[in-house]
C-alpha atoms as a PDB file:
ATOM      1  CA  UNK A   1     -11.523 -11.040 157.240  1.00  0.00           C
ATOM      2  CA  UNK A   2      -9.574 -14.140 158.675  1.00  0.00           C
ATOM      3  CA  UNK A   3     -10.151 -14.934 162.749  1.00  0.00           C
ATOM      4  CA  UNK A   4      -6.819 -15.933 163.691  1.00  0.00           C
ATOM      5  CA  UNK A   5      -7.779 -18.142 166.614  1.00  0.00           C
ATOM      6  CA  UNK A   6     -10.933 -19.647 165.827  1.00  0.00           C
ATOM      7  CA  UNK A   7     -10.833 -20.019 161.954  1.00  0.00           C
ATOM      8  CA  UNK A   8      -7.321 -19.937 161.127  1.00  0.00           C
ATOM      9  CA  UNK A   9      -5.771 -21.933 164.339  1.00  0.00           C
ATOM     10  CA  UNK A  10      -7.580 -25.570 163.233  1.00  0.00           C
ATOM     11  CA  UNK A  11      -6.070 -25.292 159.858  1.00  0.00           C
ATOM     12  CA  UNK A  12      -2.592 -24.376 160.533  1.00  0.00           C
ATOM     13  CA  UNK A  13      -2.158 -26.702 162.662  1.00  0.00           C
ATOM     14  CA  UNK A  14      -4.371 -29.755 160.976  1.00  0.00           C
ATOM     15  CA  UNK A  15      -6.274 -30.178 164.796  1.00  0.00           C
ATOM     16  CA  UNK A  16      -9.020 -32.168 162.312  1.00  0.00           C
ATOM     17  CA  UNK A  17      -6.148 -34.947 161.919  1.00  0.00           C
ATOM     18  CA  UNK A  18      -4.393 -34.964 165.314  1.00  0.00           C
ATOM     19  CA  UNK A  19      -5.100 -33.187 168.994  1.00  0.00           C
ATOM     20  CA  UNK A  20      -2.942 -32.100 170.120  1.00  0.00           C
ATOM     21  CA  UNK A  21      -0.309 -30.648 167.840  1.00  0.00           C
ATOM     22  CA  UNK A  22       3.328 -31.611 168.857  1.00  0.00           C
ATOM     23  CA  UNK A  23       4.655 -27.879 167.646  1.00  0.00           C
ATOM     24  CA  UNK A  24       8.235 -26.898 167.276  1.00  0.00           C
ATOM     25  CA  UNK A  25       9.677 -23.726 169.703  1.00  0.00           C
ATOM     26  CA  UNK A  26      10.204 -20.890 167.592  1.00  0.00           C
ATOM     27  CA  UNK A  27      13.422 -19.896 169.112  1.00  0.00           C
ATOM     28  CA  UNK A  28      14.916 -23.955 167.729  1.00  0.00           C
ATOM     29  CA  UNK A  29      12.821 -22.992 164.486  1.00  0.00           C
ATOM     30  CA  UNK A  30      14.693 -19.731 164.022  1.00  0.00           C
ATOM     31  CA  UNK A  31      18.327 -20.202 165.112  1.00  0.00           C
ATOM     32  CA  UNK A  32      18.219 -23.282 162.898  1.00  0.00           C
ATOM     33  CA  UNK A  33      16.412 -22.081 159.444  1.00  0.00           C
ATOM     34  CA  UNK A  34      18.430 -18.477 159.809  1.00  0.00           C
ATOM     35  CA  UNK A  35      21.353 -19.437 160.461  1.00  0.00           C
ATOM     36  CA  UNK A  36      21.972 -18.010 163.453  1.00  0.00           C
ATOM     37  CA  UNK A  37      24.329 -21.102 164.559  1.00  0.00           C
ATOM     38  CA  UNK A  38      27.181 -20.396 161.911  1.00  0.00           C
ATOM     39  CA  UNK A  39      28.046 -17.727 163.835  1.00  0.00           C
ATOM     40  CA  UNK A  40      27.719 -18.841 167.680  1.00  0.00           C
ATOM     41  CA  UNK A  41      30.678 -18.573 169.564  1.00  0.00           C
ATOM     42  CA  UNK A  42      29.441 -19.466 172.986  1.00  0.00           C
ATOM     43  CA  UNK A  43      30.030 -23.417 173.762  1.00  0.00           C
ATOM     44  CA  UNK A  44      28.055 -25.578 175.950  1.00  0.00           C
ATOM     45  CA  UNK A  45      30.817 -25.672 178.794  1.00  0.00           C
ATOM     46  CA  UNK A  46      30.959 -22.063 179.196  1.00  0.00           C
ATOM     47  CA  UNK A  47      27.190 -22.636 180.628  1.00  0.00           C
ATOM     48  CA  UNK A  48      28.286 -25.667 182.319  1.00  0.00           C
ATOM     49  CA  UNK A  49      27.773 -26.031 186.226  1.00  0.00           C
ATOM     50  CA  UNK A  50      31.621 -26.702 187.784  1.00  0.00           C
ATOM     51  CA  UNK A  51      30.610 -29.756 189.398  1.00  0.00           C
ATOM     52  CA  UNK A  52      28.503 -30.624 185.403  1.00  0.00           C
ATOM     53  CA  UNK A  53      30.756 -33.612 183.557  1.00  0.00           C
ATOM     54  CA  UNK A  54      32.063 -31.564 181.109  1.00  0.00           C
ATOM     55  CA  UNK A  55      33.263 -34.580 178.747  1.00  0.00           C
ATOM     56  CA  UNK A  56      29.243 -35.276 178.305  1.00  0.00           C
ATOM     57  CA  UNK A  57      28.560 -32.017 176.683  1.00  0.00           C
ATOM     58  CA  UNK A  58      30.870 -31.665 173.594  1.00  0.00           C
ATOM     59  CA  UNK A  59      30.308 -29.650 170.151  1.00  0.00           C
ATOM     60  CA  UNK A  60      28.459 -26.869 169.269  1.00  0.00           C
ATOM     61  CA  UNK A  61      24.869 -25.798 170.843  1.00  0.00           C
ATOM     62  CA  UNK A  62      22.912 -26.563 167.802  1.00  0.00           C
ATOM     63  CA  UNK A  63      24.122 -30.308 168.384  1.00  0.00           C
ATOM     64  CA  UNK A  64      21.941 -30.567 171.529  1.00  0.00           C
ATOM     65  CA  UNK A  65      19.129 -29.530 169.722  1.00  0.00           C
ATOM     66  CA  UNK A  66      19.834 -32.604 167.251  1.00  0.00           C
ATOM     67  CA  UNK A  67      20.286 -35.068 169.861  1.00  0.00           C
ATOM     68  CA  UNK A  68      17.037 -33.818 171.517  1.00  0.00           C
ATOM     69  CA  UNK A  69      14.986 -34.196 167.959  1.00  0.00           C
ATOM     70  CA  UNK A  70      16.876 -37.104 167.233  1.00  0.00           C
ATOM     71  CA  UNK A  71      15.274 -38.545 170.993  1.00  0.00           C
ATOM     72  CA  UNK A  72      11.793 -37.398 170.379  1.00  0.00           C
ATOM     73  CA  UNK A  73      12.177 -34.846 173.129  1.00  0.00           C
ATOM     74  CA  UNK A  74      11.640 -31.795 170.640  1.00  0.00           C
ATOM     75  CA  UNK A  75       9.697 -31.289 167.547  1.00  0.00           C
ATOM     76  CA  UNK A  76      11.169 -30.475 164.572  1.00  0.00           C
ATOM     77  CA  UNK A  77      10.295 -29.104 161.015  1.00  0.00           C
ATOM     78  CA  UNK A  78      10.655 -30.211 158.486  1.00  0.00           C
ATOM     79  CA  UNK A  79      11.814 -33.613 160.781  1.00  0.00           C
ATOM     80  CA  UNK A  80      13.016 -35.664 157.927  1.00  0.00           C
ATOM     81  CA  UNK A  81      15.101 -35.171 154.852  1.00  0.00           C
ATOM     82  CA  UNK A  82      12.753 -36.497 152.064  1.00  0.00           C
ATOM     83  CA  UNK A  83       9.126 -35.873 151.992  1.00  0.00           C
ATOM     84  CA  UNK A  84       6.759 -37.760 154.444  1.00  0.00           C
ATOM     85  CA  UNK A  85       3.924 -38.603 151.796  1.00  0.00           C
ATOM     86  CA  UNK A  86       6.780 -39.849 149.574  1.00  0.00           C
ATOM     87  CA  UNK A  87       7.814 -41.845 152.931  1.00  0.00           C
ATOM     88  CA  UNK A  88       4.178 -43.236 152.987  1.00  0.00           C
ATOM     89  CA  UNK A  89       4.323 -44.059 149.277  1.00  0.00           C
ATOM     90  CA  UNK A  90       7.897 -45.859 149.489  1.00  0.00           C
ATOM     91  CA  UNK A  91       6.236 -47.839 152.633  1.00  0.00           C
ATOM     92  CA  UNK A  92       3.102 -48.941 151.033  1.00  0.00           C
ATOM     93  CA  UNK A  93       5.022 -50.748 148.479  1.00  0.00           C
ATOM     94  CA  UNK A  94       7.769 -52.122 150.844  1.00  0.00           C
ATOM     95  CA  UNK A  95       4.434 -53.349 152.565  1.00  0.00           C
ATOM     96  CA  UNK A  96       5.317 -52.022 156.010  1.00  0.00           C
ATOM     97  CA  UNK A  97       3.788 -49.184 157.999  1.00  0.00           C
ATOM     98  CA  UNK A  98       5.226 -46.183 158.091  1.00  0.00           C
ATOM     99  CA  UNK A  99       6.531 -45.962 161.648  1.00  0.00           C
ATOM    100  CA  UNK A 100       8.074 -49.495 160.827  1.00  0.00           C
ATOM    101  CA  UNK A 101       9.436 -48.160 157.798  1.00  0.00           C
ATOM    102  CA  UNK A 102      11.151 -44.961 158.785  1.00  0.00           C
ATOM    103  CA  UNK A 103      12.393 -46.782 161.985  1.00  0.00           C
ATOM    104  CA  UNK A 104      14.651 -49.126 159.426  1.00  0.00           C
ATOM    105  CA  UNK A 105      15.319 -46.450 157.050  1.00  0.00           C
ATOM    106  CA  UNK A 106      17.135 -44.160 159.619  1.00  0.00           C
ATOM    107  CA  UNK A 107      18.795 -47.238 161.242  1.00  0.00           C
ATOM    108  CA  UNK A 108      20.248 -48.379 157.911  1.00  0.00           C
ATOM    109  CA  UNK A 109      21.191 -44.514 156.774  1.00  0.00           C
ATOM    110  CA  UNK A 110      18.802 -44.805 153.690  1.00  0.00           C
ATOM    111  CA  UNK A 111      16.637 -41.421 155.762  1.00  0.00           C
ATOM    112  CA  UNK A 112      18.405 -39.085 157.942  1.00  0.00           C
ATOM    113  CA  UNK A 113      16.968 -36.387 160.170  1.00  0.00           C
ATOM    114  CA  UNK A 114      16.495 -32.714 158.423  1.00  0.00           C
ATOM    115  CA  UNK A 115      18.230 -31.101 161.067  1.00  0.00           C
ATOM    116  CA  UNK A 116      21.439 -32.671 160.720  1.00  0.00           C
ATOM    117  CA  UNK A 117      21.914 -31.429 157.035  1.00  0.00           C
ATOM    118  CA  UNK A 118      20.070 -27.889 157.689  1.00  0.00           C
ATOM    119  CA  UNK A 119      21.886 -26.396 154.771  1.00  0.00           C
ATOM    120  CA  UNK A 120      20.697 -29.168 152.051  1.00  0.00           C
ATOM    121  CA  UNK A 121      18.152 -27.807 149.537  1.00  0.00           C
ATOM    122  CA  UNK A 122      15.402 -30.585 151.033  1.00  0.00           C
ATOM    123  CA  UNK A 123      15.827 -29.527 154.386  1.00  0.00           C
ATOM    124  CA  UNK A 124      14.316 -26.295 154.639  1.00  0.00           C
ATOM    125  CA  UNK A 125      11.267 -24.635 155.233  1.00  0.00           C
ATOM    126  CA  UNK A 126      10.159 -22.650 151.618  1.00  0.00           C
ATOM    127  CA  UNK A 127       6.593 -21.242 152.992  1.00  0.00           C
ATOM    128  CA  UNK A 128       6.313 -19.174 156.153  1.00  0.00           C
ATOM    129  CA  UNK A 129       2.524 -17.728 157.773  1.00  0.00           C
ATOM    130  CA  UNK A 130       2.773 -15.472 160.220  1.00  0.00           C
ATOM    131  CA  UNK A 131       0.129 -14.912 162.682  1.00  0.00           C
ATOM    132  CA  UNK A 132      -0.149 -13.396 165.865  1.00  0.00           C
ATOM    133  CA  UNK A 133       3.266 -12.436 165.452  1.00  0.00           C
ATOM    134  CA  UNK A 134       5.383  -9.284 164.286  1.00  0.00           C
ATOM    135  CA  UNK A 135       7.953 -11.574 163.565  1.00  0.00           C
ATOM    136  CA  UNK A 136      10.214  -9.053 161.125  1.00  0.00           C
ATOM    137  CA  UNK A 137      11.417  -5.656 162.558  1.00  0.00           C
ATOM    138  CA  UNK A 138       9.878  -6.046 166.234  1.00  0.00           C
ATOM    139  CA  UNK A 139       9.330  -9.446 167.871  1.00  0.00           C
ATOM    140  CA  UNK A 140      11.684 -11.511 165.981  1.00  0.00           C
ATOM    141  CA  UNK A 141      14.968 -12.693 167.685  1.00  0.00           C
ATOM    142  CA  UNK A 142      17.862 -12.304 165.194  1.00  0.00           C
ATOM    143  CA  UNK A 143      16.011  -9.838 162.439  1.00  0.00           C
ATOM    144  CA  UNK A 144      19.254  -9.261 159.911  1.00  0.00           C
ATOM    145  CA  UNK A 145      20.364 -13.527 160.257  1.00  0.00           C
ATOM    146  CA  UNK A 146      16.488 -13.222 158.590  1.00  0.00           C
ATOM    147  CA  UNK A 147      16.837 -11.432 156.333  1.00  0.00           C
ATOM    148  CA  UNK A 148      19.596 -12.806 154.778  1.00  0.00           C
ATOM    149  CA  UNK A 149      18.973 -16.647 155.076  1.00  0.00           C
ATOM    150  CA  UNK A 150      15.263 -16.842 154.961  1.00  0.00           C
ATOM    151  CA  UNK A 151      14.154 -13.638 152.309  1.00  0.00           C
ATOM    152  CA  UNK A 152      17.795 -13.187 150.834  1.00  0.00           C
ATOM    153  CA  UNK A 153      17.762  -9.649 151.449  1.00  0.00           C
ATOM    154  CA  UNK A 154      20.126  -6.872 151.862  1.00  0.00           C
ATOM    155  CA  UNK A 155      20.929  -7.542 155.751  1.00  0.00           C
ATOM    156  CA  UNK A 156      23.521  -5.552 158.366  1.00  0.00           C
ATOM    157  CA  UNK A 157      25.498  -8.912 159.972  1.00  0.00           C
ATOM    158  CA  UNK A 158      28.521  -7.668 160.814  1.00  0.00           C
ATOM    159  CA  UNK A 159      29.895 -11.162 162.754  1.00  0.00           C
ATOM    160  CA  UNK A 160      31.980 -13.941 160.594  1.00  0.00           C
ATOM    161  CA  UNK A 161      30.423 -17.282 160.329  1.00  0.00           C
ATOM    162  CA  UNK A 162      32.496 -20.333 161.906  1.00  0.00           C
ATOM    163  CA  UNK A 163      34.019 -21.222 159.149  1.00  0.00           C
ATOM    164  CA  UNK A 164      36.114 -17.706 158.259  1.00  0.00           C
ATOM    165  CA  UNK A 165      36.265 -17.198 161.606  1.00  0.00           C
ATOM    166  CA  UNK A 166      37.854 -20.898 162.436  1.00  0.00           C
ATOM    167  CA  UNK A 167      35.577 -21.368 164.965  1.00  0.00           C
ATOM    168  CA  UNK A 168      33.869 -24.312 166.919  1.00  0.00           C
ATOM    169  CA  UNK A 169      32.012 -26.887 164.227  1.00  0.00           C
ATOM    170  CA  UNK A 170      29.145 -28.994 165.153  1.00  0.00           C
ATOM    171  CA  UNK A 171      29.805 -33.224 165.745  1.00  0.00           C
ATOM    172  CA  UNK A 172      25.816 -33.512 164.943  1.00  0.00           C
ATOM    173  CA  UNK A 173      25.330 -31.203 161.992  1.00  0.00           C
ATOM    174  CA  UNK A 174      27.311 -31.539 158.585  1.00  0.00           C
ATOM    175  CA  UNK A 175      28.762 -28.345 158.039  1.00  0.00           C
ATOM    176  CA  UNK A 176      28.376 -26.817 154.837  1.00  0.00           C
ATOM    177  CA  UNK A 177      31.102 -24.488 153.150  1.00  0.00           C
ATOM    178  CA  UNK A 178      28.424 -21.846 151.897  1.00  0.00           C
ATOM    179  CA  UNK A 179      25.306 -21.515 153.463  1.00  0.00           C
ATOM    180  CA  UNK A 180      21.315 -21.275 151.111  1.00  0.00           C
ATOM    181  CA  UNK A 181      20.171 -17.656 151.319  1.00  0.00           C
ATOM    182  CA  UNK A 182      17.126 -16.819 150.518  1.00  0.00           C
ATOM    183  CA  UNK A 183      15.123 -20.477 151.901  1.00  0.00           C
ATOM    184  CA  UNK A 184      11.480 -19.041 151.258  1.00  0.00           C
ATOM    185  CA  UNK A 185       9.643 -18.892 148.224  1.00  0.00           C
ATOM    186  CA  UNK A 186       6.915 -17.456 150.256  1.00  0.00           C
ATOM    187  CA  UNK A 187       5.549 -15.589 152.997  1.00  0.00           C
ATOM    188  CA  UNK A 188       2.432 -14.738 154.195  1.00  0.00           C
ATOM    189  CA  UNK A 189       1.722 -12.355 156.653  1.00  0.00           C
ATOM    190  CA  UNK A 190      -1.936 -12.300 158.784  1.00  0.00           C
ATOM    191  CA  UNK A 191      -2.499  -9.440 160.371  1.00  0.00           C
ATOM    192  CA  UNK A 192      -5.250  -6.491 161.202  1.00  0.00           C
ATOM    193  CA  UNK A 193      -2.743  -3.486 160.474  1.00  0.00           C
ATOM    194  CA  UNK A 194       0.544  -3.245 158.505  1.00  0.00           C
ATOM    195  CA  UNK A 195       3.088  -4.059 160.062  1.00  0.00           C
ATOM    196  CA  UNK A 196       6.790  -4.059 159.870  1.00  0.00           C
ATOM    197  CA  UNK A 197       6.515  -7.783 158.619  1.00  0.00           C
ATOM    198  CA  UNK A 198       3.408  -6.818 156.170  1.00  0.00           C
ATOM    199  CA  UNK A 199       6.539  -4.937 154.280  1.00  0.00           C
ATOM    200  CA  UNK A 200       8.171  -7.793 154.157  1.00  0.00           C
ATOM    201  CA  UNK A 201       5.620 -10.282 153.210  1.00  0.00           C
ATOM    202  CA  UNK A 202       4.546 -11.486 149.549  1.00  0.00           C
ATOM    203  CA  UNK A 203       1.075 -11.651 150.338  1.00  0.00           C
ATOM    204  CA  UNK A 204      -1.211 -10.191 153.506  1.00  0.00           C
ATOM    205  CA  UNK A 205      -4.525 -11.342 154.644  1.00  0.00           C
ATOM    206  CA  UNK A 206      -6.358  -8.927 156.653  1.00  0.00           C
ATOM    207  CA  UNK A 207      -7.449 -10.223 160.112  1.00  0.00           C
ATOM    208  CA  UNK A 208     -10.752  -9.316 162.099  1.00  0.00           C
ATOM    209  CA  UNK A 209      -8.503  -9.238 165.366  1.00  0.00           C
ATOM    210  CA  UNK A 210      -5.026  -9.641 166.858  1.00  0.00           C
ATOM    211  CA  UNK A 211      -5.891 -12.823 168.138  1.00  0.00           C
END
């Protein structure tokens, strides 16, 4: 049986590389991959403070998430649109390293950030593990967006995306007429009991503990 913390927690998040792990907040993660943002109808100003500059705060929500992974300020996966080994690869040869490299590349346009083409085939995520979560049926925030976009499932949405609905588009994200359903290929579930997400799952590894 897997220990979540102590044997599986160093390999999901490669600690033997890198301490510590810059990791992306679930609730970006999901309203992103799911897509939960084609249908938000709430727009930054109707948050803003009266005395806020509303003129500094345009689009849709999802575009402040862009600007913030676009700044550094919040991780992001996948970050790029092209694969970063093939980024390594393609900097090797130029003879540059690859911070120097993708610097230039998303300067000149040649590499753009994932998250503002979310709905191109390279952009999004195709595995999902779940651990210490019930993500599907309990904990997750937006279960039927999920089941649509990311297992391409029979789901109950009942809103209209943006588009029929004429609604607010991003500035930051290139909208896309028809969204991908279906994004994984698989999904893993870790857990000690089944779960509402072990239905879900392809495969499940039985855990020793919760945590």
């Amino acid at each position: 049986k897997l220990r979540p913390q102590t044997g599986w927690l160093p390999l999901a998040f490669a600690l033997d590389w890198n301490r510590p792990p810059r990791q992306m907040n679930s609730t970006s993660f999901f309203y992103n991959h799911s897509s939960q943002w084609r249908y938000e109808k709430v727009s930054a100003q109707e948050l803003l403070s009266p005395l806020a500059d509303a003129s500094k705060y345009s689009g849709h929500l999802i575009d402040f998430n862009v600007r913030a992974e676009r700044m550094g300020w919040l991780p992001s996966a996948p970050q790029l649109g092209r694969n970063p080994l093939g980024i390594k690869a393609e900097a090797d040869k130029a003879g540059l390293s690859p911070t120097e490299f993708t610097a230039q590349a998303l300067k000149s346009g040649d590499l753009r950030m994932a998250c503002e083409q979310p709905d191109s085939s390279s952009n999004h995520p195709r595995n999902l593990f779940v651990w210490r979560s019930n993500l599907l049926g309990s904990s997750g925030k937006g279960h039927e967006y999920m089941q649509k976009y990311l297992l391409g499932t029979e789901s109950g949405i009942q809103g209209e995306e943006l588009g029929a609905s004429d609604g607010i588009k991003p500035e930051e994200v290139e909208w896309q007429t028809a969204a991908i359903e279906g994004k994984l290929d698989l999904l893993v579930t870790l857990d000690f009991r089944m779960s509402s997400t072990c239905l879900f799952s392809d495969i499940v590894l039985p855990a020793a503990t919760w945590y």
